[in-house]
Protein backbone atom coordinates (compact mmCIF):
# COMPACT_ATOMS: atom_id res chain seq x y z
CA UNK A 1 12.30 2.38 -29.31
CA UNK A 2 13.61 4.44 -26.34
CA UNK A 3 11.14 6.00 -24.31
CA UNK A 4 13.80 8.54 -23.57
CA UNK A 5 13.58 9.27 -27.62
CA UNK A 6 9.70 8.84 -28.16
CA UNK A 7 7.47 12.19 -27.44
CA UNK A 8 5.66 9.95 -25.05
CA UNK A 9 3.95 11.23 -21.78
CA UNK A 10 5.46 10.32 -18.32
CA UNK A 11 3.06 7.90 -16.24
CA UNK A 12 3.71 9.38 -12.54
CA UNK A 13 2.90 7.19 -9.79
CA UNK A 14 1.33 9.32 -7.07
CA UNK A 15 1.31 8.68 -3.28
CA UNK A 16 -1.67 9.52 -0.99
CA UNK A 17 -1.80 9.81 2.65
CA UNK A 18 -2.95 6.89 5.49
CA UNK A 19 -5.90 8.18 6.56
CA UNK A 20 -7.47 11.73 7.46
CA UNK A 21 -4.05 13.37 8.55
CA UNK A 22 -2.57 16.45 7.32
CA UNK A 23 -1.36 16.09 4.19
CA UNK A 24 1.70 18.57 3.90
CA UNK A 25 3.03 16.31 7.04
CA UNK A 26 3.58 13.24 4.94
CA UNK A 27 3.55 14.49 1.30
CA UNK A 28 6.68 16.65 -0.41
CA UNK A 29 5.54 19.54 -2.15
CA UNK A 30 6.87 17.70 -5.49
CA UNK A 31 3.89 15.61 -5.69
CA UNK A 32 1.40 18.76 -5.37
CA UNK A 33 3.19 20.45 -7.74
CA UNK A 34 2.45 17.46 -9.88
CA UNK A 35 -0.96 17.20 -9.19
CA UNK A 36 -1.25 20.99 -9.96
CA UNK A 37 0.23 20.20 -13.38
CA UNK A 38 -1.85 16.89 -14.10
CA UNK A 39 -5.70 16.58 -15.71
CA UNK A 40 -5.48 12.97 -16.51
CA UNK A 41 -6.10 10.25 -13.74
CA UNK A 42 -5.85 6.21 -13.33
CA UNK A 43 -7.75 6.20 -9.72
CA UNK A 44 -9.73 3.45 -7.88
CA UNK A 45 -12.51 5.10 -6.54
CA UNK A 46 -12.96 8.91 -8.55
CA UNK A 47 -15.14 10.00 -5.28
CA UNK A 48 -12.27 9.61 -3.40
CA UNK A 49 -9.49 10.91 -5.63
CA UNK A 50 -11.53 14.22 -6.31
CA UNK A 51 -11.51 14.76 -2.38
CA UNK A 52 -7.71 14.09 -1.96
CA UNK A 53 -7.26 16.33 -4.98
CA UNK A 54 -9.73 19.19 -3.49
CA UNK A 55 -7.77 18.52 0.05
CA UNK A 56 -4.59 18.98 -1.60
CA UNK A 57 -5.39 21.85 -4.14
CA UNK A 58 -8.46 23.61 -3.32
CA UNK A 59 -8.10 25.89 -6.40
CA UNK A 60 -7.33 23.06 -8.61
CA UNK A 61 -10.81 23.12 -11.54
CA UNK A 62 -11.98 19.69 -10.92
CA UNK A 63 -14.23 19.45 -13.73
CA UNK A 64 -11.62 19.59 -16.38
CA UNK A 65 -10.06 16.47 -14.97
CA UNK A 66 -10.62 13.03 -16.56
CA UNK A 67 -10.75 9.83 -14.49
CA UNK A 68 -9.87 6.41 -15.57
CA UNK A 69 -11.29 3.86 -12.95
CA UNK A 70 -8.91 0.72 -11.91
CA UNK A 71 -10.52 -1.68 -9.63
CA UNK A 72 -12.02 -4.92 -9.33
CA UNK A 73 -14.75 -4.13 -11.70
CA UNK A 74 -12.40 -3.10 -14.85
CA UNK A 75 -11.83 -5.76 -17.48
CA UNK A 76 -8.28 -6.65 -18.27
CA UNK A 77 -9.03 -5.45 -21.98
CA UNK A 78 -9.73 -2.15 -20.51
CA UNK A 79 -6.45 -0.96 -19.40
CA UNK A 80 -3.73 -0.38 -22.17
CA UNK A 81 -6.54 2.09 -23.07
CA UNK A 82 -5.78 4.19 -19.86
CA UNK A 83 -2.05 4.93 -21.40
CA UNK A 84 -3.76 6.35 -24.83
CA UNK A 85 -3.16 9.81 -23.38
CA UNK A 86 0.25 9.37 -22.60
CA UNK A 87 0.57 7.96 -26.41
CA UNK A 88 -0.70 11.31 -26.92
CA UNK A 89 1.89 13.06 -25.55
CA UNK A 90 -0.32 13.64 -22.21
CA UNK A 91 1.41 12.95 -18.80
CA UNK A 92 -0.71 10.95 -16.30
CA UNK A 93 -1.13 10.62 -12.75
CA UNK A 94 -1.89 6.60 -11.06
CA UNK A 95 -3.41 8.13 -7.70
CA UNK A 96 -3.52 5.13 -4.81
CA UNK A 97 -6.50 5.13 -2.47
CA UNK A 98 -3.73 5.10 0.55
CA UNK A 99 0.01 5.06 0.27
CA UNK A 100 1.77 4.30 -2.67
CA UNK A 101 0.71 3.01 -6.00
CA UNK A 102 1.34 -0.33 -7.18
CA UNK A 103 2.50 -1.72 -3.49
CA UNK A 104 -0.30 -3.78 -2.59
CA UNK A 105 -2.23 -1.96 -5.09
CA UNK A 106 -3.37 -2.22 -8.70
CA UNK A 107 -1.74 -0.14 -9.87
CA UNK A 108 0.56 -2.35 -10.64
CA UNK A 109 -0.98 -3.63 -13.63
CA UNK A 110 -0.88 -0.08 -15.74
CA UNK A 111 2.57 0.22 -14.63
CA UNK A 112 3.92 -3.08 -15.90
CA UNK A 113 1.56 -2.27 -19.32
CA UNK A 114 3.75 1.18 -19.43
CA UNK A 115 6.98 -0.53 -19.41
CA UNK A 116 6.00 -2.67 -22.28
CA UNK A 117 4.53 0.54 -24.20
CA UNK A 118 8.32 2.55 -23.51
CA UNK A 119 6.35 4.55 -21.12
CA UNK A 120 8.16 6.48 -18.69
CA UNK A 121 7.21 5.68 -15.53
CA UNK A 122 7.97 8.14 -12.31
CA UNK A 123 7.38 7.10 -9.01
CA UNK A 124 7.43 9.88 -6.63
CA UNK A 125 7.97 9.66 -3.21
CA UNK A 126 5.35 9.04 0.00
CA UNK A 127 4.09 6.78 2.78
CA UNK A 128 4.21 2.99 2.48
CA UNK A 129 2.57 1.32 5.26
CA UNK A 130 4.39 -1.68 4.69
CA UNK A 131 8.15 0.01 4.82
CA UNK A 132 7.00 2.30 7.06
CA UNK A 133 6.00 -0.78 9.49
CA UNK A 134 9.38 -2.54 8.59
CA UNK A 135 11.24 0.03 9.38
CA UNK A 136 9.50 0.39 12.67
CA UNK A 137 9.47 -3.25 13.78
CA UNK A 138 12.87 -3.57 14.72
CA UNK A 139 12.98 -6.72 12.53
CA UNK A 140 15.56 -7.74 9.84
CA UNK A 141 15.29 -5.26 7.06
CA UNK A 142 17.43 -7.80 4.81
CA UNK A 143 15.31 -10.21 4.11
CA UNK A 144 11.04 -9.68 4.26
CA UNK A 145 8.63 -11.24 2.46
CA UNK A 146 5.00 -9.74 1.99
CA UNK A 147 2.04 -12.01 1.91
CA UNK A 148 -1.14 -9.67 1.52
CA UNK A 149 -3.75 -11.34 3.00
CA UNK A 150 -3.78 -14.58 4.68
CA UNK A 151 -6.44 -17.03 3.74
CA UNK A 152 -9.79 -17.08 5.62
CA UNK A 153 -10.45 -20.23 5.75
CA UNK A 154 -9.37 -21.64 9.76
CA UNK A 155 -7.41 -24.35 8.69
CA UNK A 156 -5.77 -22.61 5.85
CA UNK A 157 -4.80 -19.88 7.77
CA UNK A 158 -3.33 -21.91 10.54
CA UNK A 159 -1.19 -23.91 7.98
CA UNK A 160 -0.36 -20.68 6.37
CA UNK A 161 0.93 -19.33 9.61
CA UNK A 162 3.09 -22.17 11.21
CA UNK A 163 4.57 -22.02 7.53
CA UNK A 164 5.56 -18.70 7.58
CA UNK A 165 6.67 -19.24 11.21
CA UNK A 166 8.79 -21.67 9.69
CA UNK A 167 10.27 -20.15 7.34
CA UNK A 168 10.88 -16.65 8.82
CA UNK A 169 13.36 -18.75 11.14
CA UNK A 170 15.22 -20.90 8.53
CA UNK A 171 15.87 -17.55 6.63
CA UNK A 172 15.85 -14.84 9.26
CA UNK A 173 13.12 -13.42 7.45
CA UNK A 174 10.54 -11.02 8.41
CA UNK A 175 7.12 -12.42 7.78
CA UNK A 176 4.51 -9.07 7.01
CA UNK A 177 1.02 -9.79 6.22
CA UNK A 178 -2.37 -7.61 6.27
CA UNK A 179 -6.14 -8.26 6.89
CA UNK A 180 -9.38 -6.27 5.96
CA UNK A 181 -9.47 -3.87 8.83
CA UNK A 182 -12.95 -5.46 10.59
CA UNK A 183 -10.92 -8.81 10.66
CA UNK A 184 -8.08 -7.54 12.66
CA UNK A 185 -8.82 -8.88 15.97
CA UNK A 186 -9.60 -12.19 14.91
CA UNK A 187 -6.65 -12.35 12.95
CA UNK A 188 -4.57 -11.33 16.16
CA UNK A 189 -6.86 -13.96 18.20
CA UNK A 190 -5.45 -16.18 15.68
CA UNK A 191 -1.72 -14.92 16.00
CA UNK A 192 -2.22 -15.46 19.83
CA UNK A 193 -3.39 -19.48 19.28
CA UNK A 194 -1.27 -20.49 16.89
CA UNK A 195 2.29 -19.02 17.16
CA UNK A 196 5.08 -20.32 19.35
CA UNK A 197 4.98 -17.97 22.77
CA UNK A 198 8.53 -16.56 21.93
CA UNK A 199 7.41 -15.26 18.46
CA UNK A 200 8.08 -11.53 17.76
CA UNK A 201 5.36 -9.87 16.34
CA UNK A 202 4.86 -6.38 15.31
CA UNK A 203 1.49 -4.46 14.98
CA UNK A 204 1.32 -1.09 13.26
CA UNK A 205 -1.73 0.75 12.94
CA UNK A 206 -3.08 3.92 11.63
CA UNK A 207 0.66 5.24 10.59
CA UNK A 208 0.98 8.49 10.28
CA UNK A 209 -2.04 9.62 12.18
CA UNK A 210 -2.46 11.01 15.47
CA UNK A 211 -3.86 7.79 16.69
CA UNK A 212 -0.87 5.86 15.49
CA UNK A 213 0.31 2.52 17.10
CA UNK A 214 3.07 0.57 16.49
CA UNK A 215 4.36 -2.03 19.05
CA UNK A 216 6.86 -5.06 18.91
CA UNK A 217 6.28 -8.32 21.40
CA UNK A 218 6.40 -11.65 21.75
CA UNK A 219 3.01 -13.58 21.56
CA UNK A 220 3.17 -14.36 25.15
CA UNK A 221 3.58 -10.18 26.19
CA UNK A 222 0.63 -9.93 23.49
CA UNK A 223 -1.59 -12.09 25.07
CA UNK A 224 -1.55 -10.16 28.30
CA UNK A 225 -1.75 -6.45 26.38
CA UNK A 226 -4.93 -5.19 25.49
CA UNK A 227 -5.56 -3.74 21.84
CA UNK A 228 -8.16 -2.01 19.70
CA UNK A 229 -7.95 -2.76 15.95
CA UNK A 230 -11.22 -2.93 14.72
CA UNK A 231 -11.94 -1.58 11.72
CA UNK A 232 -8.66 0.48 11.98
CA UNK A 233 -5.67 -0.15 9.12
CA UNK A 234 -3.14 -2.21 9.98
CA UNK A 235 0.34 -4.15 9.14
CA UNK A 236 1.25 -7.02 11.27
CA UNK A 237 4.87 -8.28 11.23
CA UNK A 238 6.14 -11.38 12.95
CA UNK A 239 9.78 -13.01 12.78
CA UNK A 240 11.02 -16.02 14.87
CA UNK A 241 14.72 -16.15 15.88
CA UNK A 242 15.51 -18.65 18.41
């Protein structure tokens, strides 16, 4: 079965700003005319969605809408359930907390269930951190690799990072990895130790925002520059070339 054939809903993926910027700055007016059109909602945090949703359509009746919660609390069992509506003939919005859905999100996990159940799925378009810090870096836009996080543990995370040091120079590939935002500067203390001096690496933070900052060095010019990440969102990017 086709889902081009079925009277299926779409499943539209839905972008969200960075942070607390102005929306119309990095959001087409396609995706609030989609929101405008949409009651039904696959969100991680409903708080959260309602306020991007007020912020983005004031008029919009909120309590009409219906809210199906995707985080680290849902049971796997849970989720084909979310696409019922869509069975239905109901189109739904999968709202990300920041950026796009199903990029470092879990979203991902409704989407792939979609695909299976000849859903159409519809990304639309928005900020990515991640390509938005690629594209930024001045790094090879080939070849990347994204790691999420790096392990905690301080001999984990060492041997993580030589090995991605490694291998971002036997394939000229960039190496991008995150951390939970109150982690940041130890992770870039870390960076510092443990990475040849002629590394590049690339820090972007708070992208899109006023406050944004997105710089490219070595680890030896980063030693001697002076940084505040703490508790802000951030990408971090290295590549070694010689």
């Amino acid at each position: 079965m086709s889902n081009k054939n079925n009277n299926f809903g779409k499943l539209f993926l839905i972008p969200t700003s960075l942070g607390d910027g102005n929306l119309e700055e990095v959001l087409p007016v396609y995706v609030k005319q989609k929101v405008e059109e949409l009651d039904y909602f696959i969100v991680e945090n409903e708080k959260t969605a309602r306020r991007f949703i007020k912020k983005l359509l004031p008029e919009k009746s909120q309590p009409k809408l219906k809210f199906y919660l995707l985080n680290k609390f849902t049971e796997e069992s849970e989720i084909p359930s979310f696409l019922k509506a869509c069975q239905k003939g109901i189109n739904i919005g999968l709202l990300s907390e920041a950026g796009c859905p199903g990029i470092a999100d879990p979203g991902a996990k409704v989407v792939d269930i979609a695909h299976q159940k000849e859903i159409q799925v519809v990304p639309l378009v928005g900020p990515s951190s991640i390509v938005l810090a690629m594209m930024a870096s001045g790094f090879n836009g080939q070849n990347f690799t994204f790691h999420g996080y790096l392990p905690i543990d301080k001999n984990e995370r060492k041997n993580t990072l030589k090995n991605i040091e490694r291998i971002s120079f036997e394939k000229n590939q960039a190496q991008i990895f995150i951390e939970t935002p109150y982690r940041n500067e130890k992770l870039l203390k870390d960076l510092i130790k443990y990475l040849h001096p002629l590394t590049k690496l690339c820090i972007a933070s708070e992208i899109t925002l006023p406050t944004e900052f997105i710089k490219t060095k070595t680890i030896k010019s980063w030693k001697k520059e002076k940084v505040d990440l703490h508790k802000k969102p951030a990408i971090f990017i290295l590549q070694k070339e010689f």
